[in-house]
Protein backbone atom coordinates (compact mmCIF):
# COMPACT_ATOMS: atom_id res chain seq x y z
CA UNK A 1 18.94 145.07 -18.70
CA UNK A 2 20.97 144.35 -21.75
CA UNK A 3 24.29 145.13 -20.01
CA UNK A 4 23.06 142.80 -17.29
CA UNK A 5 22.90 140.22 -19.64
CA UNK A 6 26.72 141.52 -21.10
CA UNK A 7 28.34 141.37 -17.26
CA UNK A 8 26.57 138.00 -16.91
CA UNK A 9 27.69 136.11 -19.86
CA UNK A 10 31.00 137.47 -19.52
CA UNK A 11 31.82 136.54 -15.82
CA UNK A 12 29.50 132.83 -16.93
CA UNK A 13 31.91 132.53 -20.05
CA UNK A 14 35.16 133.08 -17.56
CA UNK A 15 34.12 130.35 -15.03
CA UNK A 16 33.61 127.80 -17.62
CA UNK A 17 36.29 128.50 -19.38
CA UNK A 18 38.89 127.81 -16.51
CA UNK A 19 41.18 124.98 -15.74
CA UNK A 20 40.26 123.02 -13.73
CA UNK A 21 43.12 123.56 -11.30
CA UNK A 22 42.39 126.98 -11.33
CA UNK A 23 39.78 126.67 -8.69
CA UNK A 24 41.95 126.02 -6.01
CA UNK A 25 43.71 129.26 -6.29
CA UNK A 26 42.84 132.31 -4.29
CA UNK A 27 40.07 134.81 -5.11
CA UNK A 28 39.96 138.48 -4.77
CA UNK A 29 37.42 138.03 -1.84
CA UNK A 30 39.78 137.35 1.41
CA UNK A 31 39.87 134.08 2.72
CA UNK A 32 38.01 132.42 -0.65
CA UNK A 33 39.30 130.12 -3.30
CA UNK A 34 38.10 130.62 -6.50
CA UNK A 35 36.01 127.69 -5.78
CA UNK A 36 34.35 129.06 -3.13
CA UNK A 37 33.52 132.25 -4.96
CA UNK A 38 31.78 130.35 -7.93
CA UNK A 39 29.66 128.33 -5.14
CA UNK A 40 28.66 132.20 -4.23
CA UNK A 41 27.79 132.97 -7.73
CA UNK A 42 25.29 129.89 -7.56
CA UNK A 43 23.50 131.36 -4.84
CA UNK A 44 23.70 135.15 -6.51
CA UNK A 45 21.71 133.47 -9.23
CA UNK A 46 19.37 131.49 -7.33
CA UNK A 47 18.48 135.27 -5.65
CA UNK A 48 18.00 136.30 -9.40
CA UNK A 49 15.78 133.75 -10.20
CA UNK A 50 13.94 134.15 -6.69
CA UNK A 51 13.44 137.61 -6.94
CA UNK A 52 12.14 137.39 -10.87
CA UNK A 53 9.23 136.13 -9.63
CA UNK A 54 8.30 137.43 -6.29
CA UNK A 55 5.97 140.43 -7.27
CA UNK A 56 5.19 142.76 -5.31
CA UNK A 57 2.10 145.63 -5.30
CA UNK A 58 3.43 148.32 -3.25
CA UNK A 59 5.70 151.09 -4.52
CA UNK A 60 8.96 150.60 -4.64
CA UNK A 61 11.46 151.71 -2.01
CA UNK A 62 14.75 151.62 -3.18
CA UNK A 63 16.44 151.72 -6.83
CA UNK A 64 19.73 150.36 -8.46
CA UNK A 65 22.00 152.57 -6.42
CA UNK A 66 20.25 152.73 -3.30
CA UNK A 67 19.43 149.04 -3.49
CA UNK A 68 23.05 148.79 -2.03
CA UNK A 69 23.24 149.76 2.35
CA UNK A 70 26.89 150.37 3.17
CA UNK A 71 28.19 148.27 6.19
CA UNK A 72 30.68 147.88 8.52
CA UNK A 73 34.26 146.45 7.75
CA UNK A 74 34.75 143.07 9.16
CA UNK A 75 37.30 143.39 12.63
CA UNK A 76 37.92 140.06 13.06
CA UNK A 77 40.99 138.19 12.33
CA UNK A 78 39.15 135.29 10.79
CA UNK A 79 37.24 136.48 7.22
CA UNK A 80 35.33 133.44 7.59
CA UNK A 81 33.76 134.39 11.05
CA UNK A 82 30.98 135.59 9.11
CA UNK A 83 28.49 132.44 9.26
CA UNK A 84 27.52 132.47 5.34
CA UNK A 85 30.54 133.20 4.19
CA UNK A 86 31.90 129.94 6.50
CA UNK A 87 28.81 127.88 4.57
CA UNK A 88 29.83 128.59 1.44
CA UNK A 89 33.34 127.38 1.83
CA UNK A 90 31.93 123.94 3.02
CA UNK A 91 29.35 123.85 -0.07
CA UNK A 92 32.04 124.29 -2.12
CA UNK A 93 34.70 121.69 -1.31
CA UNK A 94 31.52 119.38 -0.86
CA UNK A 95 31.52 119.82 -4.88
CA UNK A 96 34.81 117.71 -4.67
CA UNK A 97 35.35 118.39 -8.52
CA UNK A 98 35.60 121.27 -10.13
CA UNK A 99 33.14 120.08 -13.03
CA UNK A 100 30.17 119.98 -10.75
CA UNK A 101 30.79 122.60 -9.64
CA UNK A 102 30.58 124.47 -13.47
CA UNK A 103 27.73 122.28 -14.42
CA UNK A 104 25.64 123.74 -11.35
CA UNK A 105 26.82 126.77 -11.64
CA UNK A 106 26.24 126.87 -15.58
CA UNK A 107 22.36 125.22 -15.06
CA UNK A 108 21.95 127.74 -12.52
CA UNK A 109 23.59 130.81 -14.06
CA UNK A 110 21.78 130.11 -17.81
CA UNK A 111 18.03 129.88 -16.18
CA UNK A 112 18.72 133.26 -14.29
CA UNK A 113 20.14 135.21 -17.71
CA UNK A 114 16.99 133.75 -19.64
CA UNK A 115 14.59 134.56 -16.57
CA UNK A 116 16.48 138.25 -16.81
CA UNK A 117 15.99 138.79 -20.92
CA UNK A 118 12.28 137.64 -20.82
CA UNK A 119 11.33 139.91 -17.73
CA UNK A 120 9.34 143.45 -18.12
CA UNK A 121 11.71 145.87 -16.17
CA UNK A 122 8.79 148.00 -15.24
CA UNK A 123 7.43 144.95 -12.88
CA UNK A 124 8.16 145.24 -9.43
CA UNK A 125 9.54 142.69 -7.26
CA UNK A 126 10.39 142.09 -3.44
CA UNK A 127 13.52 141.05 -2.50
CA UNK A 128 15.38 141.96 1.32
CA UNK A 129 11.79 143.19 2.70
CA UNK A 130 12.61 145.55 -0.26
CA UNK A 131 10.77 146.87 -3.38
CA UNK A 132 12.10 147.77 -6.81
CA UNK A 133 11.55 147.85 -10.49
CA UNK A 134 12.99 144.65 -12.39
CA UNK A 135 14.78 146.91 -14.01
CA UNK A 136 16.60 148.64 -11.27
CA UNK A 137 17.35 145.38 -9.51
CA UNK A 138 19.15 143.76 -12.75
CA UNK A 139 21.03 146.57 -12.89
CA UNK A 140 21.67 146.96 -9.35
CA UNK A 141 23.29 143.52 -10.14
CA UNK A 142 25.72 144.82 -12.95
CA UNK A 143 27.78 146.20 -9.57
CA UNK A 144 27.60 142.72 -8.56
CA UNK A 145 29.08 140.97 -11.22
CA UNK A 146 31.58 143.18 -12.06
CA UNK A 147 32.84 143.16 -9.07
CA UNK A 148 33.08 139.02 -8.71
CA UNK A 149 34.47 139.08 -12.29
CA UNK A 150 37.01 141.45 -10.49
CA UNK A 151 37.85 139.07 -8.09
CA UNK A 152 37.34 135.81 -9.92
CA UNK A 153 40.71 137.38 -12.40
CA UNK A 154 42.12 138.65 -9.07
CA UNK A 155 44.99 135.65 -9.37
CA UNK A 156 44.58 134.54 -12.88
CA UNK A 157 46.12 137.17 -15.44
CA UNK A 158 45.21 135.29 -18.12
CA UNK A 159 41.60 135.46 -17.79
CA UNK A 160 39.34 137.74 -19.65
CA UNK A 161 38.21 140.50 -17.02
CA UNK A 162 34.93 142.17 -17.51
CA UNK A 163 33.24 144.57 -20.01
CA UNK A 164 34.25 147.73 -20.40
CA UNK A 165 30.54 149.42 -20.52
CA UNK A 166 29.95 147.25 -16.61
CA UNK A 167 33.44 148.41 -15.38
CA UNK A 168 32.28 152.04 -16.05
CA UNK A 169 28.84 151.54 -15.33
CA UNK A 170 30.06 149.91 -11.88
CA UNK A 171 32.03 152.86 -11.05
CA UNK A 172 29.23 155.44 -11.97
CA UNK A 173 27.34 153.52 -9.56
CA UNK A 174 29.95 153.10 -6.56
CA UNK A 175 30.60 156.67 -7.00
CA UNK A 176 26.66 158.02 -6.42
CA UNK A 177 26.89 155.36 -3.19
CA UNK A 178 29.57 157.05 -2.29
CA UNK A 179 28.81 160.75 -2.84
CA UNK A 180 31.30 161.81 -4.66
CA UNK A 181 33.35 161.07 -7.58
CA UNK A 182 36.91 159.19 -7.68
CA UNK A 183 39.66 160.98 -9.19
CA UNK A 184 39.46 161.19 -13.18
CA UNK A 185 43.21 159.45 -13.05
CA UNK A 186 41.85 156.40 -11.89
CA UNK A 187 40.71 153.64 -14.04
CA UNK A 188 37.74 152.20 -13.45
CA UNK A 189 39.14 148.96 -12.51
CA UNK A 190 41.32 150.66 -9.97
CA UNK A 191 38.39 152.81 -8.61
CA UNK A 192 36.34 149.79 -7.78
CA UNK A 193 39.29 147.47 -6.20
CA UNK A 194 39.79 150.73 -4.44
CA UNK A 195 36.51 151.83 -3.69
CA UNK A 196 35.76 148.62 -2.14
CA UNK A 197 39.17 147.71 -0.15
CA UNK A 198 39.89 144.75 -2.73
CA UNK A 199 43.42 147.27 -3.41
CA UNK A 200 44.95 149.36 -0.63
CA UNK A 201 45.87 153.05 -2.28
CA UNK A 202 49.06 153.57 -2.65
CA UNK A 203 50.72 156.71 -0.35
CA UNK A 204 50.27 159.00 -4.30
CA UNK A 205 46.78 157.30 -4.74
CA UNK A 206 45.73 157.92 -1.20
CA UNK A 207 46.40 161.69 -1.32
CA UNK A 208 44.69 162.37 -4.42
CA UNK A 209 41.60 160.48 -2.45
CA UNK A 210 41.81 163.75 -0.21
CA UNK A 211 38.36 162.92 1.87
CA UNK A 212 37.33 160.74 0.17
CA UNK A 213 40.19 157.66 1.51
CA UNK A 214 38.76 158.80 5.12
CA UNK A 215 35.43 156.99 3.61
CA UNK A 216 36.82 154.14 2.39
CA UNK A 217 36.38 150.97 1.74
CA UNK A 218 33.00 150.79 0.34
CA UNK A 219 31.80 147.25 1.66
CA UNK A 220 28.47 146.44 0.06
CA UNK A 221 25.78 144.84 1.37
């Protein structure tokens, strides 16, 4: 839980940190501005704060790894053909300027990290007709916002990217999804962007993959 609260500040600390103009530039996620990708991280923490305090009584049914189902690569030519993904880009540029956009995001982001630091992680809660501990969901979400952070930095070399202890804990994580371990070479950053098609391999990368490239990406849901 505390290196939910780490990942979180960090990737809250980058966002309102940025120029402004930065938030027309492109993301790491295809087919997303950086704009559109902190209107995403609204709604990530609006699930936080959802799921916080939806209890639930039965057992639970998934933890912090298997929280994640793997799913099909999007085929189309459009990235946006995806319905929510289409939404988001028009909440965004409904923001108009990128202030209200941080102030939202920053009103909505702080009440999640308190709600996370004053929650018992042995509680369970429901959240996608799921059950898990409070403590494996939060750090089910450590994936999440490393990632983002990943892709938030994507186009801006300047900005911090995230911590260490989430980029490794990320790719301990991707790599029990994935059933197997990325080569020791790779950094974690690399394994991740990698993992999860935000990088294509390169032809040397690729073959020390061996299987494993055959698997890849990794897309999350």
């Amino acid at each position: 839980m505390d290196l939910f609260s780490r990942a979180w500040s960090a990737l809250r600390t980058a966002v309102a940190e940025l120029p402004e103009q930065d938030f027309e530039r492109p993301s790491g996620c295809t087919g997303w501005l950086v704009r559109d990708l902190v209107c995403h991280l609204i709604i990530d923490a609006q699930d936080v704060l959802i799921t916080l305090v939806t209890p639930a009584e039965t057992e639970p049914t998934r933890n912090a790894v298997t929280y994640w189902d793997l799913v099909e690569s999007p085929t189309g030519d459009d990235p946006l053909d995806d319905p929510l993904d289409a939404l988001i880009v028009r909440l965004a540029a409904a923001y108009e300027e990128p202030r209200l956009l941080k102030f939202h995001f920053d009103d909505v982001g702080s009440a999640a990290g308190r709600a996370a630091e004053l929650a018992d992680p042995s509680i369970r809660v429901g959240t996608r007709d799921q059950v898990l501990t409070v403590g494996d969901y939060l750090s089910a979400y450590v994936l999440e916002w490393t990632l983002h952070h990943l892709d938030l930095i994507a186009h801006l070399p300047d900005v911090a990217g995230p911590p260490a202890e989430g980029l490794s804990r990320s790719r301990a994580t991707l790599e029990k999804i994935a059933g197997t371990a990325f080569p020791a070479r790779f950094s974690d950053e690399d394994a991740l962007l990698i993992g999860t098609g935000r990088r294509a391999p390169t032809d040397a990368e690729k073959a020390e993959l061996g299987e494993l490239a055959a698997k890849l990406p990794l897309v999350l849901g």
